[in-house]
Protein backbone atom coordinates (compact mmCIF):
# COMPACT_ATOMS: atom_id res chain seq x y z
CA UNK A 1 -1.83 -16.32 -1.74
CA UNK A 2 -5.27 -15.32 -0.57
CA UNK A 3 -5.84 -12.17 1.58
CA UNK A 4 -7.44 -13.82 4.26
CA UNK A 5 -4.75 -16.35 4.92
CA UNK A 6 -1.36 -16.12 7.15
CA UNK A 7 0.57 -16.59 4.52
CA UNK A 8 -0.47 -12.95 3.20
CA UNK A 9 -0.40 -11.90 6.40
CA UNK A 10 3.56 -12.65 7.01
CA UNK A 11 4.20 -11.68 3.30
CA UNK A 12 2.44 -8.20 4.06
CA UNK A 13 4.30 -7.68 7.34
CA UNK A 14 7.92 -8.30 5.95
CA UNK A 15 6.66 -5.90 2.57
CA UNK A 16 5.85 -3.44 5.29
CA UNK A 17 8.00 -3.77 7.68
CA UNK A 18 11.00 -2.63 4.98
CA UNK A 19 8.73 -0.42 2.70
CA UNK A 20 8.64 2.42 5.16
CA UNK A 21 11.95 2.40 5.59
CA UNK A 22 13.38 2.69 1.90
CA UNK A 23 13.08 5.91 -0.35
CA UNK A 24 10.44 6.96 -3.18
CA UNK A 25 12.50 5.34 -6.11
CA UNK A 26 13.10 1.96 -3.71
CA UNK A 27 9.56 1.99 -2.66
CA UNK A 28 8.57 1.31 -5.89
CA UNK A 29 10.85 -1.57 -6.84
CA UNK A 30 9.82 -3.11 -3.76
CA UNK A 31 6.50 -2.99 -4.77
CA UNK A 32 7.15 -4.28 -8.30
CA UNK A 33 8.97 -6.87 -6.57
CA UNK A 34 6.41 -7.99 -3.62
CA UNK A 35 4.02 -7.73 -6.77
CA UNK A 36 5.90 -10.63 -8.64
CA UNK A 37 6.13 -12.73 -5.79
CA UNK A 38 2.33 -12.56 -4.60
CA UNK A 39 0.91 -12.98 -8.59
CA UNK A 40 3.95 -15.92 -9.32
CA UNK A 41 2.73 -18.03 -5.92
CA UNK A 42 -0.52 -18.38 -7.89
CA UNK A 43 1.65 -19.34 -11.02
CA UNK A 44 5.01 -18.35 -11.61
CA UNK A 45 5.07 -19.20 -15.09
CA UNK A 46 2.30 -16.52 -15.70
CA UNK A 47 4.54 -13.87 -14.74
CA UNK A 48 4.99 -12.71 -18.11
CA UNK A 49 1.82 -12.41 -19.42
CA UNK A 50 1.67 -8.80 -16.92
CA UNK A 51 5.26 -8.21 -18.00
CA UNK A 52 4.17 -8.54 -21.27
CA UNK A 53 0.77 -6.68 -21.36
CA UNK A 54 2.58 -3.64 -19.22
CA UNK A 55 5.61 -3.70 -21.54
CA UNK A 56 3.18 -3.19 -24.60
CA UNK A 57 1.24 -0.60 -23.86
CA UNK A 58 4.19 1.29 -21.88
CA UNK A 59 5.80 1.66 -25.26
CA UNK A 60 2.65 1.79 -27.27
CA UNK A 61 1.92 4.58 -24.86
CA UNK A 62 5.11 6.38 -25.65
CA UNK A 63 4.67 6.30 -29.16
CA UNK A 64 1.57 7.61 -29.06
CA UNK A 65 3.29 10.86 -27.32
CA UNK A 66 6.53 11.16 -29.10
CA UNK A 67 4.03 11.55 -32.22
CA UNK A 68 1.42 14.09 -33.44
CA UNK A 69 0.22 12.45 -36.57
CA UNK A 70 -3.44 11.57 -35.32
CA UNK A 71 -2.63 8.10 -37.70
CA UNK A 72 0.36 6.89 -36.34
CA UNK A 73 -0.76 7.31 -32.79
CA UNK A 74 -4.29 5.36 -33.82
CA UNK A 75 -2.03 2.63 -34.83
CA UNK A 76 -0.34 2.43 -31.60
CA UNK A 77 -3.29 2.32 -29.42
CA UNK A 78 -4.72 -0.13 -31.93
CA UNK A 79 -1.79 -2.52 -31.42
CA UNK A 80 -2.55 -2.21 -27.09
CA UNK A 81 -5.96 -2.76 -27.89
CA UNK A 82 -5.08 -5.65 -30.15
CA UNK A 83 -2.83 -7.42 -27.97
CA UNK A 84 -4.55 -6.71 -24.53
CA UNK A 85 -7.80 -8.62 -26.23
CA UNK A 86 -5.92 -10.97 -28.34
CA UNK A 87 -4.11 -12.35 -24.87
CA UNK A 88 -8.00 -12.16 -23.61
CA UNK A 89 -9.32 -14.06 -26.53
CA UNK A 90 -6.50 -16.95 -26.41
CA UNK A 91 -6.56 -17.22 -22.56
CA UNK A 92 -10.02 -17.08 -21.66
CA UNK A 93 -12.21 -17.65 -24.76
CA UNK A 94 -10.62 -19.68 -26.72
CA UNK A 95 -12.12 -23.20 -25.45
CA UNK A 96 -15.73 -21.21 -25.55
CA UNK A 97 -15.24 -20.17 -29.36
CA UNK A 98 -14.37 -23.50 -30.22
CA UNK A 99 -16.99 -25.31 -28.51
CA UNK A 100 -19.42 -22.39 -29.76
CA UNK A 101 -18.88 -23.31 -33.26
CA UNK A 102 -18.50 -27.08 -32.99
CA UNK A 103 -22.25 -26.44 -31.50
CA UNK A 104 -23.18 -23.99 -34.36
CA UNK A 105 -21.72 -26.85 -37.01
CA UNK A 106 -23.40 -29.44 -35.02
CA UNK A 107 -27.34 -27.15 -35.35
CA UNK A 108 -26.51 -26.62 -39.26
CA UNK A 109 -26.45 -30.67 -39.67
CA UNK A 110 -22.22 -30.34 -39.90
CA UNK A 111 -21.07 -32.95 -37.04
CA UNK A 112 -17.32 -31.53 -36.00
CA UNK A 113 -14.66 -33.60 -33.14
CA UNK A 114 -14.99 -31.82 -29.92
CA UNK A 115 -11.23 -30.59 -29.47
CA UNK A 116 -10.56 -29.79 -25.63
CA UNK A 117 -8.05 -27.16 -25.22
CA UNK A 118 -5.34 -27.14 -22.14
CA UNK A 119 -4.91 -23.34 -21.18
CA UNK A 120 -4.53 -22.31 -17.60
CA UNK A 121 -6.80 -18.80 -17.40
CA UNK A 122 -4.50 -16.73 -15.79
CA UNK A 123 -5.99 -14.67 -12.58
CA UNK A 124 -7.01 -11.34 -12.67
CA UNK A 125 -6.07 -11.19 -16.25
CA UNK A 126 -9.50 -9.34 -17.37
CA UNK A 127 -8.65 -6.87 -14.19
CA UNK A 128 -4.99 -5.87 -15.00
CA UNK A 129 -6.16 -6.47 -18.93
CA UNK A 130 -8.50 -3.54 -19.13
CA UNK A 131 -6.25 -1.74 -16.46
CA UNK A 132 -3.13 -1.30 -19.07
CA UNK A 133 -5.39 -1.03 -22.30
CA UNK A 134 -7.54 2.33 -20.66
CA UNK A 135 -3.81 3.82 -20.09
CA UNK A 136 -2.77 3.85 -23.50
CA UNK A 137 -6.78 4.91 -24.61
CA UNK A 138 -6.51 7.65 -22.46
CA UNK A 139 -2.67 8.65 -24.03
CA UNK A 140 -4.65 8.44 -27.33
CA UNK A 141 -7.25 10.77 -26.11
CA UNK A 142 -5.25 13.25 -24.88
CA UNK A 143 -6.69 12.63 -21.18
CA UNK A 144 -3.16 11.45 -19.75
CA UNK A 145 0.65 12.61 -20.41
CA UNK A 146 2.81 9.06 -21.14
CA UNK A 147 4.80 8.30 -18.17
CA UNK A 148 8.65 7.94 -18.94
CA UNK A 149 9.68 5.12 -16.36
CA UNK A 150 8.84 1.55 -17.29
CA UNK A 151 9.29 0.79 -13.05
CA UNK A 152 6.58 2.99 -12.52
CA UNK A 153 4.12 1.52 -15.26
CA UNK A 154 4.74 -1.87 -14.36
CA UNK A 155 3.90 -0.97 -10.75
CA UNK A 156 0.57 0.27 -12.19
CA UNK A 157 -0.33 -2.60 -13.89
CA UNK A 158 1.01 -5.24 -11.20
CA UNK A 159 0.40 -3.25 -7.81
CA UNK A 160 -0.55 -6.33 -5.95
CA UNK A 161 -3.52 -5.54 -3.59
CA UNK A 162 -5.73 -4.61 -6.95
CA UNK A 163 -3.66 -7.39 -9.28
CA UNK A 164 -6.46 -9.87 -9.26
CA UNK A 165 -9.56 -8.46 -8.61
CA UNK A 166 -9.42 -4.85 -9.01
CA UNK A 167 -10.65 -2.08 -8.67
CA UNK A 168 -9.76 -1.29 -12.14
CA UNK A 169 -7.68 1.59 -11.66
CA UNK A 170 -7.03 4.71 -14.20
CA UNK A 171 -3.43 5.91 -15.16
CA UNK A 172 -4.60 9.27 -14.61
CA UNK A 173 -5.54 8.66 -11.08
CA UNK A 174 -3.21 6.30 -9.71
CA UNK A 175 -0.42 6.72 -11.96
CA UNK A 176 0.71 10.09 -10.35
CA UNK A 177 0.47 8.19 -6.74
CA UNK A 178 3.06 6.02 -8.38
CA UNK A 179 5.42 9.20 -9.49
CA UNK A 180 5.23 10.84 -6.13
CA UNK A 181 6.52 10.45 -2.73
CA UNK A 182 3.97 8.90 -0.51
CA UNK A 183 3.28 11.10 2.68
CA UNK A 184 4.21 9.32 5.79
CA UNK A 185 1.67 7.54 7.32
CA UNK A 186 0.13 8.71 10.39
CA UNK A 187 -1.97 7.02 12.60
CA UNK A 188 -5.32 8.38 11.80
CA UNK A 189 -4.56 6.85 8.24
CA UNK A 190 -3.43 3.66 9.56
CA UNK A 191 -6.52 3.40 12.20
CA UNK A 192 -8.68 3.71 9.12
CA UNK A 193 -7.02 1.15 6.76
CA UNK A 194 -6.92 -1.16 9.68
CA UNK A 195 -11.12 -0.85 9.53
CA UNK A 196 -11.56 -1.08 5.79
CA UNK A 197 -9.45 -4.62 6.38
CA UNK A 198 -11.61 -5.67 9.55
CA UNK A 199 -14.78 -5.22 8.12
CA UNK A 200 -13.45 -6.94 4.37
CA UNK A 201 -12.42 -9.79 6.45
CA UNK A 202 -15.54 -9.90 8.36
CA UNK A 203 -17.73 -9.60 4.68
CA UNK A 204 -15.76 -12.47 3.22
CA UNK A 205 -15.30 -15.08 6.67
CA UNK A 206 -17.99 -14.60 8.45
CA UNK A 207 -20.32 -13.79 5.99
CA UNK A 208 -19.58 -14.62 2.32
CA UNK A 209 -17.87 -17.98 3.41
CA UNK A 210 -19.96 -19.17 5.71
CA UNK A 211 -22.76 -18.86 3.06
CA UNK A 212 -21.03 -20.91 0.40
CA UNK A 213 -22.10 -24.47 1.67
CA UNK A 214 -25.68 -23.36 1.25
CA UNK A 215 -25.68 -21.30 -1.73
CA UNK A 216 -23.31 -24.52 -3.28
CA UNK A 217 -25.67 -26.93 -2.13
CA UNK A 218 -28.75 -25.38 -3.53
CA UNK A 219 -27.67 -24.51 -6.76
CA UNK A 220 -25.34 -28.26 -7.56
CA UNK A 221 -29.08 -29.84 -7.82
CA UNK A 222 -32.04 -27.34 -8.36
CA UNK A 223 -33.99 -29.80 -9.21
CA UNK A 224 -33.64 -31.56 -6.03
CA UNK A 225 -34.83 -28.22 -4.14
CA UNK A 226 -38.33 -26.93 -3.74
CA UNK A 227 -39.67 -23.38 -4.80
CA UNK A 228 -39.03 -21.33 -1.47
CA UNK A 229 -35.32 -22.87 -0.68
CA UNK A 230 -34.58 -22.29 -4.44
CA UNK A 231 -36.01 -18.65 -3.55
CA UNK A 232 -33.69 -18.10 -0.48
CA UNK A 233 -30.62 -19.62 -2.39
CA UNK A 234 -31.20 -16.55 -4.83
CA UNK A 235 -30.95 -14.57 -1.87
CA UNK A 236 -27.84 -15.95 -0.27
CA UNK A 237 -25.92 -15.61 -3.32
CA UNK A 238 -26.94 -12.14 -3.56
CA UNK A 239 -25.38 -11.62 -0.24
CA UNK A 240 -22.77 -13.94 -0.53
CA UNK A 241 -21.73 -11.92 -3.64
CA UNK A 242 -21.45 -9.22 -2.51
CA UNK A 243 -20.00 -9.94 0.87
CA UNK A 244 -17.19 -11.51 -1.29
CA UNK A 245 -16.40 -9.27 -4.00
CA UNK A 246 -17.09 -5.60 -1.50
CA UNK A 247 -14.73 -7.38 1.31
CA UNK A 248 -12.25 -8.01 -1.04
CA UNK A 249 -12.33 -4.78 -2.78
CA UNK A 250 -12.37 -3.25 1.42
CA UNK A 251 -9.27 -5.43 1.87
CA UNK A 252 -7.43 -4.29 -0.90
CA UNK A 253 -8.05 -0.29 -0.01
CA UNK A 254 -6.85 -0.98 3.42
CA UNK A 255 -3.78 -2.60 2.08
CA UNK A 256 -3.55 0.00 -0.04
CA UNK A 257 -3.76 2.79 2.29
CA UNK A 258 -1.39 1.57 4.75
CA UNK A 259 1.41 1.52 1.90
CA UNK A 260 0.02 5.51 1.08
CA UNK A 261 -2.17 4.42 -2.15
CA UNK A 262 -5.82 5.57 -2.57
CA UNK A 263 -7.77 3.10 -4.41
CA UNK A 264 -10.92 4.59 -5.83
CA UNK A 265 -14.23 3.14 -4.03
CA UNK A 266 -15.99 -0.06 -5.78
CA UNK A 267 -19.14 -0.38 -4.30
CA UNK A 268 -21.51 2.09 -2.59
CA UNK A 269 -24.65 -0.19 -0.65
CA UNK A 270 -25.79 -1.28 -4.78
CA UNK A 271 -28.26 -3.46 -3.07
CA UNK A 272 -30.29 -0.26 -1.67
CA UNK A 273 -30.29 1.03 -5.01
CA UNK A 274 -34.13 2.12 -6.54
CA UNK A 275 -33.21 1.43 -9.82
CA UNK A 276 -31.39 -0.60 -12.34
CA UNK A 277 -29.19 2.53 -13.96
CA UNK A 278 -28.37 3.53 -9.98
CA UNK A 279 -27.54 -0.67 -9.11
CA UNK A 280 -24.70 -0.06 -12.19
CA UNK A 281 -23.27 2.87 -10.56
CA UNK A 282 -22.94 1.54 -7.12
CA UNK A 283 -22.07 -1.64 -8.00
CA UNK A 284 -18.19 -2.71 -9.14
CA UNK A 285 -18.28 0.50 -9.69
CA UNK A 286 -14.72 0.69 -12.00
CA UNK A 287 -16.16 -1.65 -14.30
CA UNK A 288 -19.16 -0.06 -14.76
CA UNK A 289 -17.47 3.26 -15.47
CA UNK A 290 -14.81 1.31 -17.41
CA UNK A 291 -17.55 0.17 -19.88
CA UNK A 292 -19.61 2.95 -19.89
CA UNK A 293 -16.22 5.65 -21.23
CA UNK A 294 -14.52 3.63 -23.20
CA UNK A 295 -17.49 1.24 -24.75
CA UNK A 296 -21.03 2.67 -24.41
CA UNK A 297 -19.45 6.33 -25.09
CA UNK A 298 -17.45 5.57 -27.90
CA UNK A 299 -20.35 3.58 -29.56
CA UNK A 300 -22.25 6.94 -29.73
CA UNK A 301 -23.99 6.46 -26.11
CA UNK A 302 -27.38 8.38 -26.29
CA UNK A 303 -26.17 10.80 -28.71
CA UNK A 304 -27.95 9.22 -31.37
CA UNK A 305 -31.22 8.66 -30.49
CA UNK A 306 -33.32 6.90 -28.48
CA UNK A 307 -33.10 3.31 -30.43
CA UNK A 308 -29.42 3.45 -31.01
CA UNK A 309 -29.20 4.33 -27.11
CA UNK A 310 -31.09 0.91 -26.24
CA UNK A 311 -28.71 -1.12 -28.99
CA UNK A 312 -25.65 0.61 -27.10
CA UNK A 313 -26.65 -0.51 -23.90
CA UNK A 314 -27.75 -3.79 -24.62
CA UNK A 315 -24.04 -4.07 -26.55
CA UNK A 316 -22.38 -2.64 -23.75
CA UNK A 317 -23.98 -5.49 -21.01
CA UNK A 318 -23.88 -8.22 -23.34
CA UNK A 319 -20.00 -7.28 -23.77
CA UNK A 320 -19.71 -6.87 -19.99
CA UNK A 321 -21.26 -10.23 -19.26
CA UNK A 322 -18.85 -12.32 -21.68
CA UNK A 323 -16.25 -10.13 -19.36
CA UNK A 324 -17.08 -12.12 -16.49
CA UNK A 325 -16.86 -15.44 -18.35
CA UNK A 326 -16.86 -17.36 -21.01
CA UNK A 327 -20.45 -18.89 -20.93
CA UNK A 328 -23.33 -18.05 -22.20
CA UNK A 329 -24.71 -17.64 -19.07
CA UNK A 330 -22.99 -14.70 -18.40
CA UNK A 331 -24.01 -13.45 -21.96
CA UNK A 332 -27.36 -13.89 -21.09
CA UNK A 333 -26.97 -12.38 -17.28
CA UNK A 334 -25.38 -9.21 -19.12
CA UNK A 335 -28.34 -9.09 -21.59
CA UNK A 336 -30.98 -9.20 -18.90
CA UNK A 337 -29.14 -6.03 -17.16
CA UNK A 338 -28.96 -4.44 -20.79
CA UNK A 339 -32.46 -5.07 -20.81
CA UNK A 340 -33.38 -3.53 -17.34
CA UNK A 341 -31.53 -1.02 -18.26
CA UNK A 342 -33.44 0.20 -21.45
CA UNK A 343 -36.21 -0.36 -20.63
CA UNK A 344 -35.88 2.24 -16.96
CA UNK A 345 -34.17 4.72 -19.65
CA UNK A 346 -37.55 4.43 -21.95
CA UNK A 347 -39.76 4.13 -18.82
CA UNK A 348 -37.88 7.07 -16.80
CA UNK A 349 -37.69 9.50 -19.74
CA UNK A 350 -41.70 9.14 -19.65
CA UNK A 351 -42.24 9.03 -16.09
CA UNK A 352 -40.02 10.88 -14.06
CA UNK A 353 -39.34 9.85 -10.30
CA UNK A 354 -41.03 9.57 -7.38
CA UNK A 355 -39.68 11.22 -4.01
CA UNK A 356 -42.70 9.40 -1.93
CA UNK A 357 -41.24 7.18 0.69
CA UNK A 358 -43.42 4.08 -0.04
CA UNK A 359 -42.10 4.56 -4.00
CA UNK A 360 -38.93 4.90 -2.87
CA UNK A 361 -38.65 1.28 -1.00
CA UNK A 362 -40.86 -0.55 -3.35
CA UNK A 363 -38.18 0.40 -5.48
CA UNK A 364 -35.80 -0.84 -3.87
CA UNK A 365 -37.26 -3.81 -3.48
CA UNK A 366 -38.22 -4.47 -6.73
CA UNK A 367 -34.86 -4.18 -8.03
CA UNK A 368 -33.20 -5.86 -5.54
CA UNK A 369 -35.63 -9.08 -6.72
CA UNK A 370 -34.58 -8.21 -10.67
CA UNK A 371 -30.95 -8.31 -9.99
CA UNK A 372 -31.29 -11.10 -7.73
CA UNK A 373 -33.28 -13.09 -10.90
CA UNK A 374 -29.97 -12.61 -13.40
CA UNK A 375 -27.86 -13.95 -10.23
CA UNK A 376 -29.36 -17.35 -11.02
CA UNK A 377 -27.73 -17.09 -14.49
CA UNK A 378 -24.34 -15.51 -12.92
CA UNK A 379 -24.21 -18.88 -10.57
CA UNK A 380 -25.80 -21.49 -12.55
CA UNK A 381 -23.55 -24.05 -13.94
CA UNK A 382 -24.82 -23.62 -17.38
CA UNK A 383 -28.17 -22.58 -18.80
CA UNK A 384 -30.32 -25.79 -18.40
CA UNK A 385 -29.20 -25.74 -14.65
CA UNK A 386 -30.45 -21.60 -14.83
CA UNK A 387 -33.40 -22.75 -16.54
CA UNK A 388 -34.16 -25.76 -13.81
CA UNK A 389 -33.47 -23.41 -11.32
CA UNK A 390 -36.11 -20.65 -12.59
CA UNK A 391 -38.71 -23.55 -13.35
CA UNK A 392 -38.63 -24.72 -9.81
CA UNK A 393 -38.96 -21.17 -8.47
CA UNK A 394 -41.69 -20.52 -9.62
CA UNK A 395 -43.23 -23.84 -9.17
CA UNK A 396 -46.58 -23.31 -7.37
CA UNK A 397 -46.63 -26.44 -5.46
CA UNK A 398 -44.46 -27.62 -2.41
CA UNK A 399 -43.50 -24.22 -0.87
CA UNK A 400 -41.63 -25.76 2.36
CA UNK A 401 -38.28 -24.10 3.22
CA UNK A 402 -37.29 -27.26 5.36
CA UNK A 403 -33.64 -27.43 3.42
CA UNK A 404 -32.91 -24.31 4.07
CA UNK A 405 -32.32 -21.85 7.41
CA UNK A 406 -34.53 -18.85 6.56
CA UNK A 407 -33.51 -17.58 10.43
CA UNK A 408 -29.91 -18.12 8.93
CA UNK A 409 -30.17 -16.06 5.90
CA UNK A 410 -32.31 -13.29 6.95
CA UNK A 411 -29.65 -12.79 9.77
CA UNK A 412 -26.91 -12.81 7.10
CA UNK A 413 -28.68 -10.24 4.87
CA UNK A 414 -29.19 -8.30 8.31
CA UNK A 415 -25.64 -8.16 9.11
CA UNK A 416 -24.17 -7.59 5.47
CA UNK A 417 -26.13 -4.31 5.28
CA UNK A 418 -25.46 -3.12 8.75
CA UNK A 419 -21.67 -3.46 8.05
CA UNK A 420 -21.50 -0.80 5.72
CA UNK A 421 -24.31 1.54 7.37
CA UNK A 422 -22.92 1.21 10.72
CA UNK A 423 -19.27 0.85 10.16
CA UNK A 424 -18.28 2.29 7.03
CA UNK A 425 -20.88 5.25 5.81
CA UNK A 426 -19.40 8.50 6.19
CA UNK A 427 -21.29 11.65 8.00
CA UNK A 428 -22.40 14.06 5.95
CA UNK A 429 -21.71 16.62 8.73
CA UNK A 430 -18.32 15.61 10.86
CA UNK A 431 -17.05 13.65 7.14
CA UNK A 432 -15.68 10.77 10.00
CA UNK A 433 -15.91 7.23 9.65
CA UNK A 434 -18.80 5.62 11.83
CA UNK A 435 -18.01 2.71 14.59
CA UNK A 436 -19.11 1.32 17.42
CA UNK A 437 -16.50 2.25 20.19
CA UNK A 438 -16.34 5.79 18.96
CA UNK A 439 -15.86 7.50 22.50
CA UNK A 440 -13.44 4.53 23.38
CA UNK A 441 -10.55 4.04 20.83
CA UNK A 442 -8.47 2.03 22.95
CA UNK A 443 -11.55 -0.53 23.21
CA UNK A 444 -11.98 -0.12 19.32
CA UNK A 445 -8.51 -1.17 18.68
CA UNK A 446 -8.54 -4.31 20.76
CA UNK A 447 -11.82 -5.11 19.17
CA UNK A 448 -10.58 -4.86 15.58
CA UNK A 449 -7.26 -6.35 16.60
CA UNK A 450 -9.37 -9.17 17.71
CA UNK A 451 -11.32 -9.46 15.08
CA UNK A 452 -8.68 -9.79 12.28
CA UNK A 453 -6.54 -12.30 14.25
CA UNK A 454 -10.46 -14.36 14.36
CA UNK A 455 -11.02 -14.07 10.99
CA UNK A 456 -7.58 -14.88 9.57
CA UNK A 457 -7.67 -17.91 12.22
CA UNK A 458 -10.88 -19.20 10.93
CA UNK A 459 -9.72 -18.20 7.26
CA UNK A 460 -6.97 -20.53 7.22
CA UNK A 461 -9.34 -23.58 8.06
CA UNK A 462 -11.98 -22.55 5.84
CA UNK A 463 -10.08 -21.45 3.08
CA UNK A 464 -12.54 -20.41 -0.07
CA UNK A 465 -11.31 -18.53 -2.70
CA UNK A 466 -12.81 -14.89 -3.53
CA UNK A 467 -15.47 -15.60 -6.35
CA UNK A 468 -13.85 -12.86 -9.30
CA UNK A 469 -10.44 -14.58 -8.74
CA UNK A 470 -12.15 -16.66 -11.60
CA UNK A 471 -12.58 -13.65 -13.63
């Protein structure tokens, strides 16, 4: 059941249509409820791998409070971390460890049968995966109180419009939206949900989707395509990307806020970031923070010392690339940021910054063009299509961008990053959302009206699933 489809759009009415109507308590097993029904039309069978997951740490996380003996309660959270990475491991990696070591055999002279494994990778499972396992860490740490109602967990693990592709919420954040009575929703609340969906919807249709034939086309044979159209696909998967992921994540707040949840913010313009350490905190922004407390920190972060900080970092990408799949083109696309990322620590704790407006876009610039070089690896296939791909860029002869609409693209990039400067930016002065019918509210709401019943129209013909379902 994809957001931009009518199917979620009758689901979401009849959810609510009757949510508003019901009680605190109710609210919430409607929720768990709706929640069952949108992840089990993907795969009902699934169901209980989130039943499962929540039900383990839920109790792991209550026997970490009902005790004070600092080794019984490691042994609980070690059994959540266990099982949330052991279902990880089985589910996702298995069919990459085996076919990892039949390849290691195969380079030590040791020829092995290639065994193909049959598992169905659940979706979302890395999102709601690392969503139940930081609960129970932060019961451990002393960071959260355990909750006492097993409805109320399982509606923070399985809330559906963050189920499958986050943001990766915290217990001690959303957990107490859970426990409480949601205010009633006014319209000034509703007006602004219905704009976070709009402009999602826009991001994904009319941007994101309509640059998937290209950026498919272009990367499927990369050694069919000369330097500069190989250049510009690098660039229309940047935005496509983006568009996809930051619509989704816009979708899922609006949803969100019309049912009274606040759902933290996951990306904040990453692409007009000036460096690599400033991309990572604008950019899926509760995975970054999710690796950086409760991976890079524990591993000592740059407590001790200036090599250890670069092996942490590296670690903590390297880790966070094999997150996003089980190929070791991810690894590698997570090692390039790890890279980039020591190497502006070392560089930055020399230099210092530069306020100088020419510094600051060069900057920009420049590590717009870095990130957009580990994309290659992020999209690629597998790494001799990455490696064709980064051969052929920087091919010196036949520069013709015949195969591709530069006009196209350029207008795409254009439009992506006016979306969120014009429409969704806050002031820094009034604090209010910007739009373009500001003085005219009545012209605003037939325009967004319009444009949702467009998109979801076009979305149904055009169906193309969000790119981190995968993940």
């Amino acid at each position: 059941m994809l957001f931009h489809s009518l199917d979620f759009l009758w689901f979401f009415v009849i959810v609510f249509a009757v949510y508003w109507r019901l009680g605190h308590v109710a609210q919430n097993w409607l929720l768990v409820a709706a929640s069952m029904v949108f992840y089990g039309s993907w795969n009902w069978q699934l169901l209980g791998l989130i039943v499962f997951s929540a039900s383990v740490d839920f109790f792991c996380g209550r026997g970490i409070g009902d005790t004070d003996d600092r080794r019984t309660q490691r042994r609980w959270v070690a059994l959540s971390v266990v099982s949330n990475l052991g279902l990880l491991a089985y589910f996702k990696y298995a069919g990459f460890f085996v076919d990892s070591f039949v390849d290691l055999a195969g380079a030590l002279g040791y020829e092995l049968p290639r065994v193909t494994l049959d598992i169905i990778l659940p979706v979302g499972i890395s999102f709601y995966s690392f969503q139940s396992m930081s609960y129970t860490i932060d019961v451990y740490r002393g960071d959260l109180q355990p909750t006492r109602s097993y409805r109320d967990f399982l509606l923070y693990v399985s809330f559906f419009p963050q189920l499958v592709a986050g943001p990766i919420e915290r217990g001690r954040r959303f957990l107490p939206q859970v426990e409480h009575a949601r205010p009633p929703l006014n319209l000034a609340s509703m007006l602004e949900a219905t704009k976070l969906i709009a402009i999602g919807f826009l991001q994904k249709v009319a941007i994101a989707d309509a640059l998937a034939p290209t950026v498919d086309q272009i990367f499927s044979q990369p050694q069919n395509v000369r330097a500069l159209p190989l250049l510009f696909g690098v660039y229309a998967f940047a935005i496509q990307i983006y568009c996809d992921f930051s619509g989704y994540s816009k979708i899922a707040r609006g949803t969100a806020q019309l049912l009274g949840f606040k759902l933290m913010l996951n990306f904040d313009e990453p692409y007009l970031a000036r460096n690599i350490t400033e991309f990572w905190r604008r950019w899926h922004i509760s995975l970054s923070t999710w690796l950086r407390d409760y991976l890079y920190i524990p591993l000592g972060g740059n407590r001790k010392g200036r090599a250890r900080t670069y092996v942490n970092l590296m670690l903590t990408m390297l880790i966070g690339g094999l997150w996003h799949g089980a190929a070791w083109t991810f690894v590698v696309w997570g090692g390039l940021h790890g890279l980039y990322l020591a190497v502006h620590k070392m560089l930055h704790s020399r230099r210092g910054s530069s306020s100088h407006l020419v510094v600051r876009v060069a900057s920009i610039v420049v590590t717009f063009h870095l990130v957009g070089l580990t994309w290659i690896f992020f999209r690629a296939a597998s790494f001799d299509a990455a490696w064709t791909y980064l051969t052929g860029m920087f091919t010196i002869h036949g520069w013709d961008a015949w195969s591709v609409d530069v006009v196209e693209v350029a207008g795409y990039a254009l439009l992506s990053m006016s979306v969120d400067v014009l429409l969704v930016r806050r002031k820094s002065r009034t604090n209010r959302i910007l739009h373009l019918f500001s003085r005219r509210w009545w012209l605003e709401t037939i325009a967004i009206t319009a444009l949702v019943l467009f998109v979801l129209l076009v979305g149904e013909n055009q169906v193309v699933p969000f790119v981190y379902f995968q993940f």
